[in-house]
N, C-alpha and C. Protein backbone atom coordinates (compact mmCIF):
# COMPACT_ATOMS: atom_id res chain seq x y z
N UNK A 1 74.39 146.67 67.01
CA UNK A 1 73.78 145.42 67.38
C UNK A 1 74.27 144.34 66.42
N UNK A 2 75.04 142.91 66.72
CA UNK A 2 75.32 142.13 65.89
C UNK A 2 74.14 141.50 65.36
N UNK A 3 74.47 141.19 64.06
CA UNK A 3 73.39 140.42 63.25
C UNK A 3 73.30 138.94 63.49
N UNK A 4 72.40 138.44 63.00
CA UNK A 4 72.77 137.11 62.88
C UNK A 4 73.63 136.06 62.28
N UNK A 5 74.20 136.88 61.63
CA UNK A 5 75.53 136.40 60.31
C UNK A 5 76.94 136.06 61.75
N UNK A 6 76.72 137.17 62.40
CA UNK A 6 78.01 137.68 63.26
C UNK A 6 77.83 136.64 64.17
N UNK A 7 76.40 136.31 64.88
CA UNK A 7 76.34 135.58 65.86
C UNK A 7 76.73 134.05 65.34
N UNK A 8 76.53 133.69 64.07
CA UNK A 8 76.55 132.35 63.93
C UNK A 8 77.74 132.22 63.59
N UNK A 9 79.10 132.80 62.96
CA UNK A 9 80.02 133.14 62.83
C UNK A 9 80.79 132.57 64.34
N UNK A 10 80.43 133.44 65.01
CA UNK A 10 80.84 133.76 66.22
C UNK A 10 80.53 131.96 67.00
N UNK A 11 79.61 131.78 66.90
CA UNK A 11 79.16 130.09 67.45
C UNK A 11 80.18 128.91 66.89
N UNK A 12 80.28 129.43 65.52
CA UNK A 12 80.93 128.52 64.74
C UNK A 12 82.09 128.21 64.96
N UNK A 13 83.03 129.73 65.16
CA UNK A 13 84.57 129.48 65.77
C UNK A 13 84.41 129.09 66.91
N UNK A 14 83.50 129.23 68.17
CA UNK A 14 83.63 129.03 69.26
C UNK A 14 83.64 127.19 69.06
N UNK A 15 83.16 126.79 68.57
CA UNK A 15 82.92 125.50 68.53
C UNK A 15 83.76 124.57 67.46
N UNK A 16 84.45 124.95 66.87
CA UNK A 16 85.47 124.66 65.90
C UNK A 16 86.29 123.60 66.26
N UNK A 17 87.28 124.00 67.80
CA UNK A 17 87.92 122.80 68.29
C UNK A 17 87.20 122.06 68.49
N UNK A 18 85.81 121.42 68.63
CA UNK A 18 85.66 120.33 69.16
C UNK A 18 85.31 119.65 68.16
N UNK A 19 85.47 120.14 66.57
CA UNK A 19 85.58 119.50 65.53
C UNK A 19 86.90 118.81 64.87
N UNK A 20 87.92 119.45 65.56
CA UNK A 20 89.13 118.78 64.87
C UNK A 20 89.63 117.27 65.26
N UNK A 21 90.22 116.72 64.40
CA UNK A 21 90.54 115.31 64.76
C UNK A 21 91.86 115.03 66.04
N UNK A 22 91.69 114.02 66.70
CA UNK A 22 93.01 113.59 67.06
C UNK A 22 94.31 113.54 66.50
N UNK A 23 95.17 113.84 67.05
CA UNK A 23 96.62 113.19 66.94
C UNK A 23 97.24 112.23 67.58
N UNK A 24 97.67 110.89 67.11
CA UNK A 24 98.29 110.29 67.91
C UNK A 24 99.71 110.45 67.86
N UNK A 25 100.39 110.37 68.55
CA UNK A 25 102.07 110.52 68.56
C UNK A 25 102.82 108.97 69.38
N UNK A 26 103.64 108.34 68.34
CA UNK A 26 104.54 107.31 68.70
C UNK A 26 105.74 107.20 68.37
N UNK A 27 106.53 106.62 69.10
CA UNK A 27 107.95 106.27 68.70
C UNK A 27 108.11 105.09 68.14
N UNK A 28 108.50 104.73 66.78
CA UNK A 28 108.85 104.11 65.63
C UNK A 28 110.05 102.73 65.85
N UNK A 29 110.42 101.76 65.59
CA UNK A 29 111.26 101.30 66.19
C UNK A 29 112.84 101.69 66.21
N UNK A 30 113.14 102.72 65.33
CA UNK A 30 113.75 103.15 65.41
C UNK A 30 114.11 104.58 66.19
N UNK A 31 113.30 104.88 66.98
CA UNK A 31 113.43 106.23 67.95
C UNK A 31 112.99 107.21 67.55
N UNK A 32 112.39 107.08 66.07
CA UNK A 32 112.07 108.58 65.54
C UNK A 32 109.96 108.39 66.27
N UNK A 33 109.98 109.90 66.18
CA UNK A 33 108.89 109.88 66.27
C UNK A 33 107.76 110.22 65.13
N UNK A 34 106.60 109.29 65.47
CA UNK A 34 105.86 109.31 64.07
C UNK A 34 104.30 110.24 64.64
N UNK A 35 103.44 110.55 63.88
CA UNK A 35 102.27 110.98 64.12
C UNK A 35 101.37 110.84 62.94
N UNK A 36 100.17 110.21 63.62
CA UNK A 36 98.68 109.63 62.66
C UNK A 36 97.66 109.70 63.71
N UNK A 37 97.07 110.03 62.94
CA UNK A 37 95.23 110.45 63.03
C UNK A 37 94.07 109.13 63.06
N UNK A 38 94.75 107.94 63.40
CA UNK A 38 94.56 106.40 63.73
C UNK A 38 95.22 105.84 64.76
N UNK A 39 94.74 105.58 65.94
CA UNK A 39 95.23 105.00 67.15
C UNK A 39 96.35 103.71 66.69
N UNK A 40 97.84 103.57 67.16
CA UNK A 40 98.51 103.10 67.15
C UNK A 40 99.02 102.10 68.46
N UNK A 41 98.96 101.12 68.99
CA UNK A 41 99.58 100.58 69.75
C UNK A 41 100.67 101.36 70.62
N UNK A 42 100.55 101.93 72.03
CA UNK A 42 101.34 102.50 73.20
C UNK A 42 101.51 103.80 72.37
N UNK A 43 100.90 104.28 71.61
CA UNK A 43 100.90 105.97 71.16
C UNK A 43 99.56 106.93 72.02
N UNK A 44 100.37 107.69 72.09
CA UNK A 44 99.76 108.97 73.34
C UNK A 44 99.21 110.12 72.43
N UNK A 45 98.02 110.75 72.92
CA UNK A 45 97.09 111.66 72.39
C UNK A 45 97.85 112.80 72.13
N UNK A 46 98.48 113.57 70.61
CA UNK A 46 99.73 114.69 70.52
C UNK A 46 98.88 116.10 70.91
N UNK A 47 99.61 117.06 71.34
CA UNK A 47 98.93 118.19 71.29
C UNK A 47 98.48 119.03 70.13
N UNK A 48 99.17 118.67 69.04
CA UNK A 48 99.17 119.06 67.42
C UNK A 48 97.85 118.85 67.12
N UNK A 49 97.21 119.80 66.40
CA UNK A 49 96.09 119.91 65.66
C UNK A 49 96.21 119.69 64.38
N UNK A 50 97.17 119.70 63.78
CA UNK A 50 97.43 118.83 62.19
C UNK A 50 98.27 118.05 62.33
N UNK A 51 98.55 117.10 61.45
CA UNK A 51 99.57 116.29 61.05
C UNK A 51 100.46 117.00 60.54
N UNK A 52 102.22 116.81 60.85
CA UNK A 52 103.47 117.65 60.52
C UNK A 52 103.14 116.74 59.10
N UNK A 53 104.47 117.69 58.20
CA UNK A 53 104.69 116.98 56.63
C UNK A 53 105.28 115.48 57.06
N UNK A 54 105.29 114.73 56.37
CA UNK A 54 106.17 113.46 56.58
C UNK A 54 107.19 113.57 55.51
N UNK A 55 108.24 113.35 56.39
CA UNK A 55 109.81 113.15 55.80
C UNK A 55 110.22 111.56 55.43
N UNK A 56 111.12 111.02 54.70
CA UNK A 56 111.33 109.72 54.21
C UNK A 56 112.72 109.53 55.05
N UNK A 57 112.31 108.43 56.10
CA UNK A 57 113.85 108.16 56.80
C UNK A 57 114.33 107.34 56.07
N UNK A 58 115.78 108.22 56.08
CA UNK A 58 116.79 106.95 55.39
C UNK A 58 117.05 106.43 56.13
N UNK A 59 118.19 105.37 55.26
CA UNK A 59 118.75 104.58 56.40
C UNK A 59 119.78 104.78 56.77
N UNK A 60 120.93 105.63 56.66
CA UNK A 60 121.48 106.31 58.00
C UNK A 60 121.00 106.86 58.55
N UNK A 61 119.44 107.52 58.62
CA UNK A 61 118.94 108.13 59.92
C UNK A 61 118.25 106.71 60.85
N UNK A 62 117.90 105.88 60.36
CA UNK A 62 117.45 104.40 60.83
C UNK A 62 118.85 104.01 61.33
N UNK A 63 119.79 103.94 60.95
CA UNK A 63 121.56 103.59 61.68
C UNK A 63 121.67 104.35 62.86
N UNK A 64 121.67 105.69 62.53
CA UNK A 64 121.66 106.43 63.33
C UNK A 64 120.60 106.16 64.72
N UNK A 65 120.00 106.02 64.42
CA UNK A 65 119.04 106.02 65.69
C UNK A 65 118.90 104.85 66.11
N UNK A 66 119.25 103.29 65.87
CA UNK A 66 119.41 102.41 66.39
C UNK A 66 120.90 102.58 67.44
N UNK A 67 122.21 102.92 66.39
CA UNK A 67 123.16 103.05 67.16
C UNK A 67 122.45 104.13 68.60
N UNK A 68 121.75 104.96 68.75
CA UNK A 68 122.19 106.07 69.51
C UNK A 68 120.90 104.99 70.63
N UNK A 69 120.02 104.14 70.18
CA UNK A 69 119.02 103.45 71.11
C UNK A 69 120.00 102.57 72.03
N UNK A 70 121.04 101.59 70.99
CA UNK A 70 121.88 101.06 71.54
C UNK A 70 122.59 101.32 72.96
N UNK A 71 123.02 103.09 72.59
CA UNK A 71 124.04 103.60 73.63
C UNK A 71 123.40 103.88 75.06
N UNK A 72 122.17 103.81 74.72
CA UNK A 72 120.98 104.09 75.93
C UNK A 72 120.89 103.23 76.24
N UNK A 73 120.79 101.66 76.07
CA UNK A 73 120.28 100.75 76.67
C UNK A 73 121.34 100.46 77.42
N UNK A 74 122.86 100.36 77.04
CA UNK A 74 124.02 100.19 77.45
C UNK A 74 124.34 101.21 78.43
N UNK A 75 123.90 102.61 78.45
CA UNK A 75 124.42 103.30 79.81
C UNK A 75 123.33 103.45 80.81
N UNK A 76 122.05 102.52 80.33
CA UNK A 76 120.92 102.05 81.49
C UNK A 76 121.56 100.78 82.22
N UNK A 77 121.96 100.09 81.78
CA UNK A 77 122.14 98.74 81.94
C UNK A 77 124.02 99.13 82.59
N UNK A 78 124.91 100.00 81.90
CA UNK A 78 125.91 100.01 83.20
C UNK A 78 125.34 100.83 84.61
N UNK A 79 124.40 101.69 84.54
CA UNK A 79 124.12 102.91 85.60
C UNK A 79 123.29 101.56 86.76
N UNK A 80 122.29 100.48 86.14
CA UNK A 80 122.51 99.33 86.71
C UNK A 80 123.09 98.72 87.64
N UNK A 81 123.72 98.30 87.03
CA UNK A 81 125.15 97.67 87.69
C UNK A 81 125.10 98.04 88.53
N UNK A 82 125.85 99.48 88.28
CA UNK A 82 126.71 100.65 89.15
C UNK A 82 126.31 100.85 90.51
N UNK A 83 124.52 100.65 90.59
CA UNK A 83 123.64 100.68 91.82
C UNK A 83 123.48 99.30 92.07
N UNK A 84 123.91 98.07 91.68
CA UNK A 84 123.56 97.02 91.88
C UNK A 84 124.99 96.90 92.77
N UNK A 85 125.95 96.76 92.49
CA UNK A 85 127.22 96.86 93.27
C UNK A 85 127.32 97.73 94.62
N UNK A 86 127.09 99.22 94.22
CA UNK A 86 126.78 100.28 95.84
C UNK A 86 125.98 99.69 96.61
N UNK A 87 124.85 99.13 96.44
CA UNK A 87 124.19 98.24 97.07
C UNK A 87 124.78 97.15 98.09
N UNK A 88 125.02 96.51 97.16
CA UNK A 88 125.93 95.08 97.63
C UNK A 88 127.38 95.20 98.36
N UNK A 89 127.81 96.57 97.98
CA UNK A 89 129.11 96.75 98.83
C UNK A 89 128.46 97.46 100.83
N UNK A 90 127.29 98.27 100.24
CA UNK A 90 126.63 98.72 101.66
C UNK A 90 126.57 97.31 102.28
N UNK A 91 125.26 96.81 101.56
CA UNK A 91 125.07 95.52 102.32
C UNK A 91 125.91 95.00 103.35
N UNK A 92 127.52 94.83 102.38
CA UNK A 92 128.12 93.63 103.01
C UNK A 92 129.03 94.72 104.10
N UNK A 93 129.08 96.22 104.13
CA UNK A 93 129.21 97.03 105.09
C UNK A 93 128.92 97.08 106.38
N UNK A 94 127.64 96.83 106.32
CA UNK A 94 126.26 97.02 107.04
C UNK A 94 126.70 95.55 107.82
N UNK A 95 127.30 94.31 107.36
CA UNK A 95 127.14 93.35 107.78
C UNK A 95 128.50 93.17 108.07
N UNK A 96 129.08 93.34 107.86
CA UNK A 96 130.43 93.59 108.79
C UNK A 96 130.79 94.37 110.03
N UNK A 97 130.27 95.43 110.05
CA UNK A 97 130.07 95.90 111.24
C UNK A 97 129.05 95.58 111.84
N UNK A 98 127.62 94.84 111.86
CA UNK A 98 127.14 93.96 112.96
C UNK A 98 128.08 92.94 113.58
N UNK A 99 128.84 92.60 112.62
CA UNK A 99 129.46 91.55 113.56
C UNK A 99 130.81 91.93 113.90
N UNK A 100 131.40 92.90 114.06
CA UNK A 100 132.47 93.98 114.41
C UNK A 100 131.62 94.11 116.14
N UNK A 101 130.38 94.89 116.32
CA UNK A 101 129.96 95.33 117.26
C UNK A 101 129.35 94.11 117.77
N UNK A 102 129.20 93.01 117.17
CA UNK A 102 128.68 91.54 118.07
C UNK A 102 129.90 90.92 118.96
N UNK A 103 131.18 91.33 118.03
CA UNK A 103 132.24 90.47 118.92
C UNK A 103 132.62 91.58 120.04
N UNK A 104 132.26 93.01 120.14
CA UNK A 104 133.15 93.88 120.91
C UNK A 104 132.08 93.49 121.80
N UNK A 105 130.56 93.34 122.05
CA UNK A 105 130.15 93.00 123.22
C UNK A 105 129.99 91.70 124.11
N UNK A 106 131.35 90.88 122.93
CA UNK A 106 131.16 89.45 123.51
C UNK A 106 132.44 89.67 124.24
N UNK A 107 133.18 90.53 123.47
CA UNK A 107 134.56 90.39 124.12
C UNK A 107 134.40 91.58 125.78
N UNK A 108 133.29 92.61 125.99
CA UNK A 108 133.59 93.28 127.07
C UNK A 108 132.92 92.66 128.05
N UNK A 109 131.37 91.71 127.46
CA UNK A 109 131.26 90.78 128.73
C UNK A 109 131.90 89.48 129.41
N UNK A 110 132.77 89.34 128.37
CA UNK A 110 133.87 88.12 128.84
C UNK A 110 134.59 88.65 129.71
N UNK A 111 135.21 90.03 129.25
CA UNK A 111 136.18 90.93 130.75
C UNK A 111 135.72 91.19 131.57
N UNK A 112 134.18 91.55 131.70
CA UNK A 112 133.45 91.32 132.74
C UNK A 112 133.13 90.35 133.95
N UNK A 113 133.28 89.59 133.02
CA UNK A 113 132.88 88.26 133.95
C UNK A 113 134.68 88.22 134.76
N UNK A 114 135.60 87.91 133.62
CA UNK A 114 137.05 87.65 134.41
C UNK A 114 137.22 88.35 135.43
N UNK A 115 136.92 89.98 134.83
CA UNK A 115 137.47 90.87 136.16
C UNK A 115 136.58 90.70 137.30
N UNK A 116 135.45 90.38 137.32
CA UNK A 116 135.02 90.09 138.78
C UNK A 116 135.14 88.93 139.11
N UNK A 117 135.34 87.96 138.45
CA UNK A 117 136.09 86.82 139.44
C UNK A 117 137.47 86.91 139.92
N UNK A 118 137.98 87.30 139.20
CA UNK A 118 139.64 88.05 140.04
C UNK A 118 139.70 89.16 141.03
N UNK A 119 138.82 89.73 140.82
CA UNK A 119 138.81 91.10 141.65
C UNK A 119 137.86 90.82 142.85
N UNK A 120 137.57 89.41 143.57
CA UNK A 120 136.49 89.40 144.25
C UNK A 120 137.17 88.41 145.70
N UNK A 121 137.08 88.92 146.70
CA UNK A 121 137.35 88.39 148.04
C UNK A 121 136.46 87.88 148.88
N UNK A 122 136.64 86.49 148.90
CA UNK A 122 135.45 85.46 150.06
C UNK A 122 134.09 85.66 149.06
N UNK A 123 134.14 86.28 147.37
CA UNK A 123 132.95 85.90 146.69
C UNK A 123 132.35 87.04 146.73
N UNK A 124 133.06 88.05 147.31
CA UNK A 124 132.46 89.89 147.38
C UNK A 124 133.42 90.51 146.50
N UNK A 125 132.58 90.80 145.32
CA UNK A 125 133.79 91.80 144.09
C UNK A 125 134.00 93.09 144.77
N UNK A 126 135.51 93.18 145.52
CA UNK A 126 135.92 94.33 145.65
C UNK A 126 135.97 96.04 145.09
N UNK A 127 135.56 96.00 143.40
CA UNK A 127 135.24 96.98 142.60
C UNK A 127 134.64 97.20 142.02
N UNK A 128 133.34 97.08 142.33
CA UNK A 128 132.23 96.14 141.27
C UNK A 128 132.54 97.67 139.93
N UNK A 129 131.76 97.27 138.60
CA UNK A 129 131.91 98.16 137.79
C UNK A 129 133.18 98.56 137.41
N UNK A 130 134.11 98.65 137.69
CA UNK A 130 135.60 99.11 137.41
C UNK A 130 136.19 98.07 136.44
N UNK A 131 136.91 98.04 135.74
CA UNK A 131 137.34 96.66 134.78
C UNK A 131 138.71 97.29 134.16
N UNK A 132 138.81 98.02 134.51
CA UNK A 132 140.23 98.76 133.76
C UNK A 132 140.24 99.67 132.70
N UNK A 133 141.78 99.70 132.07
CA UNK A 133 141.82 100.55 131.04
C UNK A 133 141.28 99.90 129.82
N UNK A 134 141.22 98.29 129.52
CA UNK A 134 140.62 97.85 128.16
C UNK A 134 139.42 97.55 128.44
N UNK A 135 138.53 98.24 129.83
CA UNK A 135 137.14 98.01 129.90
C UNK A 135 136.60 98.77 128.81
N UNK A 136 137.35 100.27 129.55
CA UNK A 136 137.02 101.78 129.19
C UNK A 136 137.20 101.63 127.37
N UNK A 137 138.40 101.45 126.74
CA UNK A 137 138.78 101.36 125.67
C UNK A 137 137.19 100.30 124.92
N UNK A 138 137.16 99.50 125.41
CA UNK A 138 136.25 98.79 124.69
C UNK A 138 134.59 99.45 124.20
N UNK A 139 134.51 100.28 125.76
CA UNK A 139 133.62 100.61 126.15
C UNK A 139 133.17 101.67 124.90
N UNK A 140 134.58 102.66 124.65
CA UNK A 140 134.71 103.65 123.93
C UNK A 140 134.05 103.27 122.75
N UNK A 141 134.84 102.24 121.94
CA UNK A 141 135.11 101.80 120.97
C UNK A 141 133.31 101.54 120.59
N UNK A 142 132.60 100.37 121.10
CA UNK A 142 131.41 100.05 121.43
C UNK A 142 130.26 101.60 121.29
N UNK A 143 130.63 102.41 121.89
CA UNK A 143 129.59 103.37 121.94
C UNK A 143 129.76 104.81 120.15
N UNK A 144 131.17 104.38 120.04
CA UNK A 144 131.18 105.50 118.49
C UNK A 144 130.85 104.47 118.14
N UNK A 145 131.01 102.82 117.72
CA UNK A 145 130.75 102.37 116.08
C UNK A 145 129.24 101.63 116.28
N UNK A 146 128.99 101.35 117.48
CA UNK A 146 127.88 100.38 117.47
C UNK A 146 126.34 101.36 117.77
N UNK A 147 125.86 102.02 117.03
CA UNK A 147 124.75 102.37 117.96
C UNK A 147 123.38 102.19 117.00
């Protein structure tokens, strides 16, 4: 049978974590990351239950980690671009062939119209629908790029 020594023991660890302090965890302006047990401005709650040792950054590790912030901002800012351009080249894709498929249906109802006024006797179009081989061709053309 446990005693009462065991039971309070036993209460005590059970209840232990909800005695330990916070950690906050932030990134430093230099990229390193820091951690304190005092809420810091845009620092997030750490999973750490103690504070690590603290180390003294030099300043080639401060060089260091500006240069390497640098190289990040610079291959955010080309990857940028990079989608700012694919963009703008679709775009002007996208808008070139509207008006690719605007002129092919200006140009097959214009043959439309010609070929039944040529093709038409006393004002009765002899073939109605028929328009030739650059009907068909157009026609083609019109139904792969325009849909």
């Amino acid at each position: 049978m446990p005693t009462r020594l065991q039971i309070g023991l036993l209460l005590l660890n059970c209840s232990f974590p909800a005695f330990t302090e916070t950690i906050y965890q932030w990134s430093d302006p230099w990229g390193q990351i820091q951690y304190s047990k005092t809420p810091v401005a845009g620092a997030m709650i750490s999973d750490l239950t103690q504070l690590p040792e603290q180390t003294a950054t030099t300043e080639q590790q401060k060089q260091e980690a500006m240069v390497r912030k640098l190289q990040e901002m610079k291959q955010r800012n080309s990857l940028r671009s990079q989608n700012a351009a694919t963009q703008l080249k679709s775009n002007e894709q996208s808008l070139q062939t509207k008006n690719y498929c605007r002129q092919l249906r200006i140009l097959l109802a214009d043959l439309q119209a010609r070929s039944l006024w040529q093709q038409s006797l006393f004002n009765i179009p002899l073939l109605p629908g028929y328009y030739g081989p650059i009907h068909s061709e157009l026609s083609r053309e019109l139904r792969q790029n325009c849909r």
